[in-house]
C-alpha atoms as a PDB file:
ATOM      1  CA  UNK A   1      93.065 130.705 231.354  1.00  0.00           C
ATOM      2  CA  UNK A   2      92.007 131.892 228.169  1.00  0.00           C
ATOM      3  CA  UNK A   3      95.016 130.421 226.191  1.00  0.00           C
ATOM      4  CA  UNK A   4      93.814 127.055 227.550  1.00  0.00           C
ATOM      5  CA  UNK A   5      90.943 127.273 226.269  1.00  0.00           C
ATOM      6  CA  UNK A   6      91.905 128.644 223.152  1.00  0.00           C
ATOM      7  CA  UNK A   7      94.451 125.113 222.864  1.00  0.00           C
ATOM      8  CA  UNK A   8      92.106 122.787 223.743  1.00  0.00           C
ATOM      9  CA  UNK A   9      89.022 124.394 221.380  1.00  0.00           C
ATOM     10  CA  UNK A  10      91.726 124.035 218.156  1.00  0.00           C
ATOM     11  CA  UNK A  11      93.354 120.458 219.365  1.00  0.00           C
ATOM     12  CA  UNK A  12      89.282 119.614 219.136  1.00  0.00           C
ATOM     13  CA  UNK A  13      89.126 120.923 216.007  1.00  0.00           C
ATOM     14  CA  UNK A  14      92.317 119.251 214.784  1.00  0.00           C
ATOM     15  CA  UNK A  15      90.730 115.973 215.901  1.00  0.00           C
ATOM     16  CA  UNK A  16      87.591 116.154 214.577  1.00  0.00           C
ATOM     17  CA  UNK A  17      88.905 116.887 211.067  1.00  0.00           C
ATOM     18  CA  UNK A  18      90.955 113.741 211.432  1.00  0.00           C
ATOM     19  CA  UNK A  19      87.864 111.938 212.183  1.00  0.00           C
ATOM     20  CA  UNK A  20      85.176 113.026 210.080  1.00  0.00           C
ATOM     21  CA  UNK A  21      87.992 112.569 207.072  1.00  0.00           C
ATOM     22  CA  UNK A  22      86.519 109.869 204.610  1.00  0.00           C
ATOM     23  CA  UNK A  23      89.112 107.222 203.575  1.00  0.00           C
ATOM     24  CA  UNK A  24      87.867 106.570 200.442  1.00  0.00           C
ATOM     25  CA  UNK A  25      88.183 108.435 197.323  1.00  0.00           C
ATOM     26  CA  UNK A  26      85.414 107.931 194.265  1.00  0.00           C
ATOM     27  CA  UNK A  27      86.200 109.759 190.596  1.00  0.00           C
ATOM     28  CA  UNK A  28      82.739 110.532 190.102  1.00  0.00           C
ATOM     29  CA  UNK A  29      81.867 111.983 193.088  1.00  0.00           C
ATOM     30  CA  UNK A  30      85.182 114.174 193.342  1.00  0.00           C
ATOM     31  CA  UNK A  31      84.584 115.376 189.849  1.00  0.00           C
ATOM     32  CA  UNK A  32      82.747 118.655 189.236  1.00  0.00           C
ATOM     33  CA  UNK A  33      79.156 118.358 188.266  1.00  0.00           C
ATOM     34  CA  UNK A  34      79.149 120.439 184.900  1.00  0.00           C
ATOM     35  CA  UNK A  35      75.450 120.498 183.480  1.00  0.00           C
ATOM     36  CA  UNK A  36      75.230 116.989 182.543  1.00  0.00           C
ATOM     37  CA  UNK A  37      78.591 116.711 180.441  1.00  0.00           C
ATOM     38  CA  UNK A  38      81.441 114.509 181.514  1.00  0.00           C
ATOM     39  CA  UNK A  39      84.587 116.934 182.614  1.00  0.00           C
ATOM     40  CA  UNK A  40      86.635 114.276 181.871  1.00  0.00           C
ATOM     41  CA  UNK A  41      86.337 114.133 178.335  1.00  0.00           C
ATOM     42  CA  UNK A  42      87.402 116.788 175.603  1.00  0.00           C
ATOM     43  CA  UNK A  43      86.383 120.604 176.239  1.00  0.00           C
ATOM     44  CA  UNK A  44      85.705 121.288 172.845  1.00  0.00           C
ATOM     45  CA  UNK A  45      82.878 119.329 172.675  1.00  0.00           C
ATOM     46  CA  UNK A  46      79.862 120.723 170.554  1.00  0.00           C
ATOM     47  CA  UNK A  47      77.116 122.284 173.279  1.00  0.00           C
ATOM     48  CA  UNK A  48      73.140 121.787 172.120  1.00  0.00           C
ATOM     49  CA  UNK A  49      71.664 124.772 171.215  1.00  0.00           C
ATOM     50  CA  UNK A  50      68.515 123.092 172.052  1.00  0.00           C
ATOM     51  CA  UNK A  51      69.151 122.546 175.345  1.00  0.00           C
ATOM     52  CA  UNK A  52      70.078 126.038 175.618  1.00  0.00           C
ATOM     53  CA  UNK A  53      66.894 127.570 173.449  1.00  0.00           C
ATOM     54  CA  UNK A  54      64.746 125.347 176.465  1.00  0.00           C
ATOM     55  CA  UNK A  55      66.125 127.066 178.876  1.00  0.00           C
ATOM     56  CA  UNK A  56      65.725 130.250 177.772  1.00  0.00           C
ATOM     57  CA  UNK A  57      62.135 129.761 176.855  1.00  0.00           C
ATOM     58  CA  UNK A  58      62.025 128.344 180.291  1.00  0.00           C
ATOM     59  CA  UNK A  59      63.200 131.588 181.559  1.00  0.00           C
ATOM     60  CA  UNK A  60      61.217 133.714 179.691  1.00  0.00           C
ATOM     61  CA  UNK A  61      58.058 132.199 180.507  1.00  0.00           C
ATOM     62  CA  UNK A  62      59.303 131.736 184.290  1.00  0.00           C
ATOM     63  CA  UNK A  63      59.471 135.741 184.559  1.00  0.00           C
ATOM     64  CA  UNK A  64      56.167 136.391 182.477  1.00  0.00           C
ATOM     65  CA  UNK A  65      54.600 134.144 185.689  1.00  0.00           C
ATOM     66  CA  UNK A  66      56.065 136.708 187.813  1.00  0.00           C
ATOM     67  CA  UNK A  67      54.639 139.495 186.269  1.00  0.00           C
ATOM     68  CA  UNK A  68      50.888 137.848 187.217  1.00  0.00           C
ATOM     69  CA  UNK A  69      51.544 137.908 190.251  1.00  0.00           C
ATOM     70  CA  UNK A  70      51.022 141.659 190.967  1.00  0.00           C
ATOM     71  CA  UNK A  71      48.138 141.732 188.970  1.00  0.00           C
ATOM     72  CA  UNK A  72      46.049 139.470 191.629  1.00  0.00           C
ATOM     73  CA  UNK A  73      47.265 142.608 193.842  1.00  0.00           C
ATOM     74  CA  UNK A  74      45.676 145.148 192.179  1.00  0.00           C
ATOM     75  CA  UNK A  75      42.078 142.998 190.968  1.00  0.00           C
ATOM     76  CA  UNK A  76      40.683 144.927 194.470  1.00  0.00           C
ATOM     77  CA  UNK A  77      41.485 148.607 193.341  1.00  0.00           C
ATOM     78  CA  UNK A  78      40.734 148.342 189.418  1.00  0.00           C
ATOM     79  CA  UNK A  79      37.899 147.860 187.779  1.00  0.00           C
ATOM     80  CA  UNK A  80      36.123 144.247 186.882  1.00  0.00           C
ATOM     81  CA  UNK A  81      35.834 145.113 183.071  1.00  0.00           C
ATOM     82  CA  UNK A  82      39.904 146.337 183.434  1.00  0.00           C
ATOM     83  CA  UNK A  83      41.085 143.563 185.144  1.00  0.00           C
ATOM     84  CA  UNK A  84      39.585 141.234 183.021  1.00  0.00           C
ATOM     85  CA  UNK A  85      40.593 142.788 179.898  1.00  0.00           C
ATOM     86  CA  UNK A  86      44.158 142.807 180.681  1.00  0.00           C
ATOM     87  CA  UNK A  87      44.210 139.204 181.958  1.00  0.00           C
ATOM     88  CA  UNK A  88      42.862 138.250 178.911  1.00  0.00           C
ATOM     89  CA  UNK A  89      45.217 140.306 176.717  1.00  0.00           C
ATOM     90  CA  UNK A  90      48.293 138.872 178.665  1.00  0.00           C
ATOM     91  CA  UNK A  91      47.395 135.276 178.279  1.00  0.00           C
ATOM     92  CA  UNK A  92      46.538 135.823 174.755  1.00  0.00           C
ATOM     93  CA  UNK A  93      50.101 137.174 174.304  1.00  0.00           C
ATOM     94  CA  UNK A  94      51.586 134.463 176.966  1.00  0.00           C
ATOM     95  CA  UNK A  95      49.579 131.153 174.466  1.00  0.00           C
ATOM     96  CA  UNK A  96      50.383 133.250 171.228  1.00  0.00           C
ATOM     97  CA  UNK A  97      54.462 133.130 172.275  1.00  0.00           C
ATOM     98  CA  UNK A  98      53.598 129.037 173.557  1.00  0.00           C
ATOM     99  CA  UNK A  99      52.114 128.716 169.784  1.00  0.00           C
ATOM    100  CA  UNK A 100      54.520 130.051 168.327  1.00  0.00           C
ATOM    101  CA  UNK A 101      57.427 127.862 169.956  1.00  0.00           C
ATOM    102  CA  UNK A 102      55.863 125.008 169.239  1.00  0.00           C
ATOM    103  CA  UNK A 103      55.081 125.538 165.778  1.00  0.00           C
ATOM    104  CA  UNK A 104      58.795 126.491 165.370  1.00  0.00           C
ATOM    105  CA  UNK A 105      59.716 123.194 166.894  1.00  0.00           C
ATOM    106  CA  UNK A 106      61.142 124.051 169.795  1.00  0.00           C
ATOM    107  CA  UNK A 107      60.011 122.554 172.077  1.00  0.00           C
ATOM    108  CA  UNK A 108      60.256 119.112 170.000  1.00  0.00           C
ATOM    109  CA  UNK A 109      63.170 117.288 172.245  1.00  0.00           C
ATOM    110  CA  UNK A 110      65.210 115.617 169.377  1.00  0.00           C
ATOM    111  CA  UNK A 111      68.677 114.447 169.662  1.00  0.00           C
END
């Protein structure tokens, strides 16, 4: 009984790949997606730094967010004066680093 069953789940499973196949095939959508940059074309193309200096500022900032997160946790055991102090003294850093970046020109888009 059970090899039945175990014939007539696979046949199923045969026939519903054959079904659910799609006939037609496009390039772009069977081509990888690779960050923007057509795969198609040479692989020694140049790679912008800028794009890549974005995303790490990105990132940094991303995980600086993270670290304010535990601070709402401890604004209950800590005192007022304390907490405020060091809220203040991490934005401070947090716009500094902004100010910084920008008056570098990094975060100018420019092609």
């Amino acid at each position: 009984m059970s090899m039945i069953i175990f014939i007539i789940c696979n046949i199923l499973i045969f026939l519903s790949s054959i079904i659910s196949k799609k006939s037609f095939i496009d390039r772009e959508k069977s081509s990888p997606f690779e960050c923007g940059f057509d795969p198609k074309s040479s692989s020694r193309m140049p790679f912008s730094l800028h794009f890549f200096l974005i995303a790490v500022i990105f990132l940094i900032f991303d995980v600086e967010i993270t670290l304010l997160i535990p601070i709402i946790m401890i604004m209950k055991i800590s005192n007022t004066l304390n907490f405020m102090m060091i809220i203040i003294f991490f934005l401070i850093i947090l716009l500094f680093g902004l100010y910084y970046e920008w008056n570098q020109g990094a975060l100018t888009w420019t092609k």
